[in-house]
N, C-alpha and C. Protein backbone atom coordinates (compact mmCIF):
# COMPACT_ATOMS: atom_id res chain seq x y z
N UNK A 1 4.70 -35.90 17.73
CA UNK A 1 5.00 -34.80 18.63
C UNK A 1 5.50 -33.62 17.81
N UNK A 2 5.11 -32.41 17.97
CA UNK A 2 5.13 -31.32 17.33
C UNK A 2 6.73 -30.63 17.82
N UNK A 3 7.63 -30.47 16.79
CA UNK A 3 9.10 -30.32 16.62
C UNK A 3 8.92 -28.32 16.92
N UNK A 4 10.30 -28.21 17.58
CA UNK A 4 10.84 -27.01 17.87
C UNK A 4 10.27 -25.65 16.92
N UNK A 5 10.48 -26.46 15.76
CA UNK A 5 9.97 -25.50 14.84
C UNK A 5 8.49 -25.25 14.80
N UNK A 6 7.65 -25.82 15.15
CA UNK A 6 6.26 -25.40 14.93
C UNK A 6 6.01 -24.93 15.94
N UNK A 7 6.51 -25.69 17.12
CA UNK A 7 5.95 -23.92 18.52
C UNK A 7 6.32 -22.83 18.67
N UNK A 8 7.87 -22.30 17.49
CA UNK A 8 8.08 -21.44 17.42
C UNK A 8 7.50 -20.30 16.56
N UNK A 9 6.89 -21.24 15.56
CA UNK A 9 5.83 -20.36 14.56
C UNK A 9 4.38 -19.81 15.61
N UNK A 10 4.44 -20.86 16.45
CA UNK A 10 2.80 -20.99 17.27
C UNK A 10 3.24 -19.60 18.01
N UNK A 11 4.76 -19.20 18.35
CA UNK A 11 4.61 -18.76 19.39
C UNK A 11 4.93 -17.15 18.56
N UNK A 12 5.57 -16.70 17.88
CA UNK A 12 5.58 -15.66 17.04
C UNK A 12 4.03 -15.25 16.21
N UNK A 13 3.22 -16.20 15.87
CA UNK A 13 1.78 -15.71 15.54
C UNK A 13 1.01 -15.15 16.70
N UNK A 14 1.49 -15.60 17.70
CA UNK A 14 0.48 -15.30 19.07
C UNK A 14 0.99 -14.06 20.09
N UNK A 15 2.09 -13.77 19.59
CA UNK A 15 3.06 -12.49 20.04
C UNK A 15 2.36 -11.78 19.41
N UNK A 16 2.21 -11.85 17.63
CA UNK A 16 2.05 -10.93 16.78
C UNK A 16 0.17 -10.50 17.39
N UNK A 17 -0.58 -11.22 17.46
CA UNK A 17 -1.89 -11.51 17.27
C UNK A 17 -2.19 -10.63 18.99
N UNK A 18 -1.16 -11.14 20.32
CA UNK A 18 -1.29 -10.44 21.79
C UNK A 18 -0.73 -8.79 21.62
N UNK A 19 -0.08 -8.44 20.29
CA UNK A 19 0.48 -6.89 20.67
C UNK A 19 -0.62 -6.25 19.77
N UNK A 20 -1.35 -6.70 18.46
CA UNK A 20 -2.14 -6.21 18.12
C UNK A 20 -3.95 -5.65 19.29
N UNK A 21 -3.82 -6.96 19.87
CA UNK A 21 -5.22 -6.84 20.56
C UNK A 21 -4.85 -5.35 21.73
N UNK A 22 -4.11 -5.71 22.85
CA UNK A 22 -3.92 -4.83 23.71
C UNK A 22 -3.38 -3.24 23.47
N UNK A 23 -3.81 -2.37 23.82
CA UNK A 23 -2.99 -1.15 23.87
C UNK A 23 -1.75 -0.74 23.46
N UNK A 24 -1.21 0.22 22.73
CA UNK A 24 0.24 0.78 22.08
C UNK A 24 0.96 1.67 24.06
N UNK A 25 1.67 0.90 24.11
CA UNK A 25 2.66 2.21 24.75
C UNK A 25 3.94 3.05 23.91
N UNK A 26 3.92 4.21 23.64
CA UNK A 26 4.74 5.15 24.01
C UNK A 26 5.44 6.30 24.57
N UNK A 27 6.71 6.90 24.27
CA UNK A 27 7.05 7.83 25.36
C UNK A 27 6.76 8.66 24.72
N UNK A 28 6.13 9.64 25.87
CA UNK A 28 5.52 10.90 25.60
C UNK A 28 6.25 11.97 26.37
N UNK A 29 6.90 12.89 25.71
CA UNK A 29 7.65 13.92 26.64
C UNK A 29 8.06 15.35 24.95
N UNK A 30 8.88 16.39 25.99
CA UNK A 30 8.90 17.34 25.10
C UNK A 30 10.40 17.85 25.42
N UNK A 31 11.26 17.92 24.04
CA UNK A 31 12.70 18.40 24.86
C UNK A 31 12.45 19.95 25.41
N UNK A 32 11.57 20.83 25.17
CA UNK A 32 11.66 21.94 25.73
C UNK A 32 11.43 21.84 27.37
N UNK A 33 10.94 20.85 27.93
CA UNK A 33 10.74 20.73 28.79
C UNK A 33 11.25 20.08 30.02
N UNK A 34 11.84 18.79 28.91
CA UNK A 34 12.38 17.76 29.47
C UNK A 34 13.65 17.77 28.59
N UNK A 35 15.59 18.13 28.92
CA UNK A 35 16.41 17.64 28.23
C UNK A 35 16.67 16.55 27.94
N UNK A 36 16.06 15.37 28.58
CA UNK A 36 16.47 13.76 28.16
C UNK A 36 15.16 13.73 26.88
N UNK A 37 14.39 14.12 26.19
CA UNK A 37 13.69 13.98 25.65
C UNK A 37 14.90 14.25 24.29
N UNK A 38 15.42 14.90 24.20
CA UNK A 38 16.17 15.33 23.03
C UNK A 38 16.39 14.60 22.42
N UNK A 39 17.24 15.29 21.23
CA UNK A 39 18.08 14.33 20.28
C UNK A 39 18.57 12.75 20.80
N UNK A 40 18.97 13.46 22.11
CA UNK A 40 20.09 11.95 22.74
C UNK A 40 19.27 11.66 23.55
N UNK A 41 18.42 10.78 23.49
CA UNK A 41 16.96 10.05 24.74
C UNK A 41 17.62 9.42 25.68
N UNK A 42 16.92 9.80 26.25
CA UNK A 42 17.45 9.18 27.83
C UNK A 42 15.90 8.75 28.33
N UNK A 43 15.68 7.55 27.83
CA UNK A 43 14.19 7.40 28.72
C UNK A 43 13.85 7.26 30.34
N UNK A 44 12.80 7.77 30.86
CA UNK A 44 12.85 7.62 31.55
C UNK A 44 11.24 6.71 32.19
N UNK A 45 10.79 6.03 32.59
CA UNK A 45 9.71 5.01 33.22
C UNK A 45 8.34 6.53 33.21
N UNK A 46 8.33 7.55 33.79
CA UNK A 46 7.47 8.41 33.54
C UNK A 46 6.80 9.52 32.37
N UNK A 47 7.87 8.64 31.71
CA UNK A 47 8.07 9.28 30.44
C UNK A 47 7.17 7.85 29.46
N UNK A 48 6.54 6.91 29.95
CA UNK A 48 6.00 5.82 29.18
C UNK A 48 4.27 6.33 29.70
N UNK A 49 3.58 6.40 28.11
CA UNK A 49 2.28 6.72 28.62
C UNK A 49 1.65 5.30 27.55
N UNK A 50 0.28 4.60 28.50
CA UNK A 50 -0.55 3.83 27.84
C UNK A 50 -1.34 4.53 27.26
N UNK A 51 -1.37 4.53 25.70
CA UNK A 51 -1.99 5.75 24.61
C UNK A 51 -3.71 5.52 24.55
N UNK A 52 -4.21 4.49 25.17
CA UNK A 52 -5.64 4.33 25.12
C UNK A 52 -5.93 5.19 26.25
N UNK A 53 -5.51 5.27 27.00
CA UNK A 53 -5.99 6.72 27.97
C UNK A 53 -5.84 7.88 27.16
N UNK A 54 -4.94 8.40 26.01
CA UNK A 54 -5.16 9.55 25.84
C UNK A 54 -5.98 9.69 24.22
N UNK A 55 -6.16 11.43 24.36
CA UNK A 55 -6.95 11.34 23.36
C UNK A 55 -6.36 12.32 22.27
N UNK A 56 -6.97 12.42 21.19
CA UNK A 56 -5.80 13.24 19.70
C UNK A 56 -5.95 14.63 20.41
N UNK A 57 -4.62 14.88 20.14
CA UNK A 57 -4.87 16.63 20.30
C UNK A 57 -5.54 17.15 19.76
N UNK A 58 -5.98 18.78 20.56
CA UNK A 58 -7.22 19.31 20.23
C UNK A 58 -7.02 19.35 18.51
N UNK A 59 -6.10 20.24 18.01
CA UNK A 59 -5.89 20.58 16.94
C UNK A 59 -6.15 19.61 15.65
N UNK A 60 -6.13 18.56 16.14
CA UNK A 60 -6.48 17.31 15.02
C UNK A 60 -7.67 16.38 15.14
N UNK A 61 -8.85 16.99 16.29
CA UNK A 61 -10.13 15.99 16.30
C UNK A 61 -10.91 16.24 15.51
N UNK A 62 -10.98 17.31 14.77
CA UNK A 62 -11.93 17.73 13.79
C UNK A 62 -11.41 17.12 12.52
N UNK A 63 -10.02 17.07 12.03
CA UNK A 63 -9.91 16.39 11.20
C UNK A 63 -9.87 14.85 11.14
N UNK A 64 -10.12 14.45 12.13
CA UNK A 64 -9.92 13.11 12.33
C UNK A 64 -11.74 12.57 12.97
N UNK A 65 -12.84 13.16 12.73
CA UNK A 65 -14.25 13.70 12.90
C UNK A 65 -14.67 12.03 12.17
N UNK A 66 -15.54 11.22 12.68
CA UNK A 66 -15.73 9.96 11.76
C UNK A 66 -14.59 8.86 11.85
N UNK A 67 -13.42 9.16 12.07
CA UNK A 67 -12.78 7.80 12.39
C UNK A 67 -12.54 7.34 13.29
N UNK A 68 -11.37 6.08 13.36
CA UNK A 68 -11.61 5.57 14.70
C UNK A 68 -10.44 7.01 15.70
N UNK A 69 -10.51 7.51 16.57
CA UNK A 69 -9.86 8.10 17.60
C UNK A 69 -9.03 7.34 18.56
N UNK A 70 -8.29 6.38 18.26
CA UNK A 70 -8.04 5.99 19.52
C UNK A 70 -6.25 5.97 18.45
N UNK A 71 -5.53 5.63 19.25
CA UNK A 71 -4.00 5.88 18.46
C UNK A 71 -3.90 4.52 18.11
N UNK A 72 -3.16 5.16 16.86
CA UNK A 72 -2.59 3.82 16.22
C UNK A 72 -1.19 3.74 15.71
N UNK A 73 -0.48 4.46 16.70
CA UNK A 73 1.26 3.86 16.83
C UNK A 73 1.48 5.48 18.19
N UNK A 74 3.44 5.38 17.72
CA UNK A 74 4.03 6.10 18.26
C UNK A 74 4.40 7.06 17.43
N UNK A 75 4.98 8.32 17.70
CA UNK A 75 5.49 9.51 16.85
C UNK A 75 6.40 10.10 17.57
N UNK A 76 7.85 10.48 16.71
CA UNK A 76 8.88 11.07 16.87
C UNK A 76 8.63 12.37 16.61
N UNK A 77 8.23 13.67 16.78
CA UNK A 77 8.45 14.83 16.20
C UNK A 77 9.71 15.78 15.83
N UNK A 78 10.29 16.18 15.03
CA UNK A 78 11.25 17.06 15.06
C UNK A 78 11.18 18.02 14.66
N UNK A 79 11.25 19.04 14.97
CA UNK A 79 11.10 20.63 14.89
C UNK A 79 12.16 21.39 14.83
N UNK A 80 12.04 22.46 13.96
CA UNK A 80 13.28 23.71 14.39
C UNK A 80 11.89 24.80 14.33
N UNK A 81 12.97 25.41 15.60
CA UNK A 81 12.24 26.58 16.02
C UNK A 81 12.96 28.00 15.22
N UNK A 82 11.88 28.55 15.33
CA UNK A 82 11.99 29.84 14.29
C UNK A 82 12.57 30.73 14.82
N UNK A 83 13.76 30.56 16.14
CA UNK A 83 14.01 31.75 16.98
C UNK A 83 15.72 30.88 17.26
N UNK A 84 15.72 29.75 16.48
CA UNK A 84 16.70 28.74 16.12
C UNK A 84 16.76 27.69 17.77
N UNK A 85 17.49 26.27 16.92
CA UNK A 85 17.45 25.35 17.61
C UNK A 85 16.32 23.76 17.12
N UNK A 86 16.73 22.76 17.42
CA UNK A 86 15.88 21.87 17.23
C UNK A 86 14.81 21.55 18.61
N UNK A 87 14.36 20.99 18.10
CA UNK A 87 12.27 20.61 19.37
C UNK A 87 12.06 19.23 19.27
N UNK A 88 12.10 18.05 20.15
CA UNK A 88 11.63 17.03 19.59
C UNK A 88 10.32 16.79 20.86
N UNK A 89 9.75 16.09 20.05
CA UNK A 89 8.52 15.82 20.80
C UNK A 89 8.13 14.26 20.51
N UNK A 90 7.87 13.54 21.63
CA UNK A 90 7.50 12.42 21.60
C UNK A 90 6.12 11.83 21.67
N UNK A 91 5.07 11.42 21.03
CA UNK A 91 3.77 11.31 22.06
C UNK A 91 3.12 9.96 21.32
N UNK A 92 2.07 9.66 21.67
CA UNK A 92 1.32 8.75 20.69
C UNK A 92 0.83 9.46 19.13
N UNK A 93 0.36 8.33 18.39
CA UNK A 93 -0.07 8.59 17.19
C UNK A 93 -2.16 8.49 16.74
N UNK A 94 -2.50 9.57 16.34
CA UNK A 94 -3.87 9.12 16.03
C UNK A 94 -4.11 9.71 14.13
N UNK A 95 -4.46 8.24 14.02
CA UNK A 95 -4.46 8.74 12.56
C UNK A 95 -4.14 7.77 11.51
N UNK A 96 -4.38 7.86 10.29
CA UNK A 96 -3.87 6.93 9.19
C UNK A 96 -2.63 6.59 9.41
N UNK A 97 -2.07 5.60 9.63
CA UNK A 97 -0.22 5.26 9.57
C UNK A 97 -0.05 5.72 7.58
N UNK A 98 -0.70 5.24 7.08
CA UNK A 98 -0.41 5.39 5.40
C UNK A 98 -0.21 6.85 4.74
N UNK A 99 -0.87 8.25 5.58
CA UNK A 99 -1.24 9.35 5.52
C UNK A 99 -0.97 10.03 6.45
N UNK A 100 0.33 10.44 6.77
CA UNK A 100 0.86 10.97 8.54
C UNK A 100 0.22 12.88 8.10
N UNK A 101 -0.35 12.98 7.42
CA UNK A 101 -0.55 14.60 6.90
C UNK A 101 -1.92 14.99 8.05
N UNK A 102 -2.41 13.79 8.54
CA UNK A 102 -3.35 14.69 9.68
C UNK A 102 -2.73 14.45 10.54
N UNK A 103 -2.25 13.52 11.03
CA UNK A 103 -1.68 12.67 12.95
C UNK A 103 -0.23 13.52 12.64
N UNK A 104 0.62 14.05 11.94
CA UNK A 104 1.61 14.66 12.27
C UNK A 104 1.71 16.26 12.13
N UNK A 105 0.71 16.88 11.70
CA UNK A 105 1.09 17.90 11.85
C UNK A 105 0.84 19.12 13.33
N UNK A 106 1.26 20.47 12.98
CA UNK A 106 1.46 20.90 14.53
C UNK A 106 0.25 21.44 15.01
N UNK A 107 0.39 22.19 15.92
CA UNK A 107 -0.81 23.10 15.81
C UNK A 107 -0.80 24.10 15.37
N UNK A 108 -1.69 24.97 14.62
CA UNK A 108 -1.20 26.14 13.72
C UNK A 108 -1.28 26.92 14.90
N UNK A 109 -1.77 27.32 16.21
CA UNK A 109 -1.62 28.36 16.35
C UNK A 109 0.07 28.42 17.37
N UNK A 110 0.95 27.46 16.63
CA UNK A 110 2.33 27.29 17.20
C UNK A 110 3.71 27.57 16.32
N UNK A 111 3.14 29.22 16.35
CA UNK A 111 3.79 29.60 15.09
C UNK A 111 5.33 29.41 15.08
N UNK A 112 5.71 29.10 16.49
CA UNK A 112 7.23 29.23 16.74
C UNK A 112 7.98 27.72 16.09
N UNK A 113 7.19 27.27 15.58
CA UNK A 113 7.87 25.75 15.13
C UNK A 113 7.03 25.32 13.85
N UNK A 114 8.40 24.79 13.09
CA UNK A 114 8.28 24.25 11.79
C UNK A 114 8.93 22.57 12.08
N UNK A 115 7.98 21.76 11.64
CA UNK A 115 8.08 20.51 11.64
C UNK A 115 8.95 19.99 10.70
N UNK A 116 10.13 19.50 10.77
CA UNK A 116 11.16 18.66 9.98
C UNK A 116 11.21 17.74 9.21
N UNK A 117 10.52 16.53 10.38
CA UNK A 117 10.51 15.50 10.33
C UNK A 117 9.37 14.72 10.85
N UNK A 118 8.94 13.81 10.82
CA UNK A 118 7.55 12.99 11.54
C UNK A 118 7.83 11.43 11.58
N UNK A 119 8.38 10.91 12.48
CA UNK A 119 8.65 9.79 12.32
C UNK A 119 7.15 8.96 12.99
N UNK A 120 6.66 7.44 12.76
CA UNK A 120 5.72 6.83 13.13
C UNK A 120 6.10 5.85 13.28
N UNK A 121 5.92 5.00 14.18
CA UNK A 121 5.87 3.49 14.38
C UNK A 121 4.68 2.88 15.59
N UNK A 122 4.61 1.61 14.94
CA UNK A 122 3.63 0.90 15.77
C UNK A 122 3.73 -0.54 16.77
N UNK A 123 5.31 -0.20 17.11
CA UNK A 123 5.05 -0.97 18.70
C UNK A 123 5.48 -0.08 20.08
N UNK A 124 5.22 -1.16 20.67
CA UNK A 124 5.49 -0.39 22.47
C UNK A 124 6.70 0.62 22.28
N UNK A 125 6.71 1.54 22.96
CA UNK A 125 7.38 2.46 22.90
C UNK A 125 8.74 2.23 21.80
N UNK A 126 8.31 2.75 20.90
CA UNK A 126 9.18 2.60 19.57
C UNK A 126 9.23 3.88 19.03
N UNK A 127 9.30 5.16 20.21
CA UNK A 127 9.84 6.13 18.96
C UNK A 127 10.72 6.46 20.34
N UNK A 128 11.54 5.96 20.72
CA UNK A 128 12.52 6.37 21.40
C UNK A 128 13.58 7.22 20.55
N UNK A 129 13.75 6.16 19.26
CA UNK A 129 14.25 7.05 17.85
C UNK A 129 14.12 7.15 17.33
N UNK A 130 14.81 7.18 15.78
CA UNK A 130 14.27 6.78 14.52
C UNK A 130 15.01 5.38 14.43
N UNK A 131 13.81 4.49 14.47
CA UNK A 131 13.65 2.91 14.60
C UNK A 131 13.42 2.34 13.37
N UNK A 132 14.15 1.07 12.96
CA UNK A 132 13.51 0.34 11.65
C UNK A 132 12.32 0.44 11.64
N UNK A 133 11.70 0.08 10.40
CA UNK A 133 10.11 0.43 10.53
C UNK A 133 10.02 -0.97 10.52
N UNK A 134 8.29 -0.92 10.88
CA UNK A 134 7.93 -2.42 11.14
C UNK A 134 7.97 -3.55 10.34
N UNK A 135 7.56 -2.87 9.01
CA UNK A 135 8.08 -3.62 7.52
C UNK A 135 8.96 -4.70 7.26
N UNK A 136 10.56 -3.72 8.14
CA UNK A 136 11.56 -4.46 8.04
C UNK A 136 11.53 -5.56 9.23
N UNK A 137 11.15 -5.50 10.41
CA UNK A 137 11.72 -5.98 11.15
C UNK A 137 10.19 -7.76 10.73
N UNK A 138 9.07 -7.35 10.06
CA UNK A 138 8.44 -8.31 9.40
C UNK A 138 9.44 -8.93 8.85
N UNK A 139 10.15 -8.46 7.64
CA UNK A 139 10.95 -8.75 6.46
C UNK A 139 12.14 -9.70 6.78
N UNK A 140 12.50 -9.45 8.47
CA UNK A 140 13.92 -9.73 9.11
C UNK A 140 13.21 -11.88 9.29
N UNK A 141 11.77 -11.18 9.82
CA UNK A 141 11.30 -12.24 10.75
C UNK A 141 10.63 -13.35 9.66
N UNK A 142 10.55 -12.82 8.52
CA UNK A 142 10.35 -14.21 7.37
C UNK A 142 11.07 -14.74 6.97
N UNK A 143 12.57 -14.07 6.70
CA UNK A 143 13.55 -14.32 6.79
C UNK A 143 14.23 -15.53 7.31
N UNK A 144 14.54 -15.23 8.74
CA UNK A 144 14.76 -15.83 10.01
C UNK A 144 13.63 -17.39 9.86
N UNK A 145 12.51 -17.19 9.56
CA UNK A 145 11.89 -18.12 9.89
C UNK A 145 11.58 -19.20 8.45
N UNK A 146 11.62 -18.27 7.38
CA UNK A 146 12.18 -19.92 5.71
C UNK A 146 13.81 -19.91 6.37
N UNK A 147 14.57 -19.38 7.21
CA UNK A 147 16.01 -20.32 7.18
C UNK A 147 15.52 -21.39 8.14
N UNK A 148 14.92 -20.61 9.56
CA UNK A 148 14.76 -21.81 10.22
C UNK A 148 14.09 -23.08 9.94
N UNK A 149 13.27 -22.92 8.80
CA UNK A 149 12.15 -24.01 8.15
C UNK A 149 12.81 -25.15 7.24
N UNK A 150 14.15 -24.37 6.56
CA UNK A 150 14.95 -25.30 5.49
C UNK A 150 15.44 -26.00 6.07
């Protein structure tokens, strides 16, 4: 009979293997628009978009012309505006995760904002902030799982 420990491996490969197949959710909102979007998030349920419905902004389909288009994480934006103040913007990600120089930048004709910062991550709504990256929370979970194995 198969011990605690091996359905727990069964069951962390099949987590990992069910979030890859299905769709990324994240929150998509703009603090100029929305104040809970800010610095200090306040999420809110309408503020969660399923990113396979949407598509790359205009400003980045031409550079992104030949690959796959569909998003492949979440993005934190942070901005200061040129008239002062910070901008954060939340939305999905389309683009190399390895190369954020096309999927993060703005639109040029948005001259009023200079981009700070670009944060990326790739689970369900994971840019609420700036979140461990996935790396680590791998790193946490091999961890966790040679103690549980010894």
């Amino acid at each position: 009979m198969p011990s605690i420990k091996y359905w727990f491996i069964v069951a962390i490969v099949a987590t990992t293997l069910l979030t890859n197949v299905f769709a990324i959710q994240c929150y998509q909102c703009q603090s100029g628009e929305n104040s809970k979007c800010g610095l200090r998030f306040e999420p809110e349920e309408s503020m969660k978009i399923d990113c396979s419905s949407s598509k790359p902004p205009r400003h980045i389909r031409n550079a992104l012309d030949g690959q796959n288009v569909e998003a492949t994480g979440c993005m934190k934006q942070t901005m200061e505006s040129t008239l002062g103040g910070i901008y954060i913007a939340r939305s999905c990600y389309f683009g190399d995760l390895a190369n954020k120089e096309v999927g993060c930048q703005l639109d040029p004709n948005n001259v009023l904002m200079k981009l700070d910062r670009c944060d990326v991550c790739t689970s369900d709504l994971c840019n609420a902030s700036s979140t461990i990256t996935p790396i680590t929370i791998l790193i946490l979970c091999i961890f966790g799982l040679a103690r549980l194995l010894s």
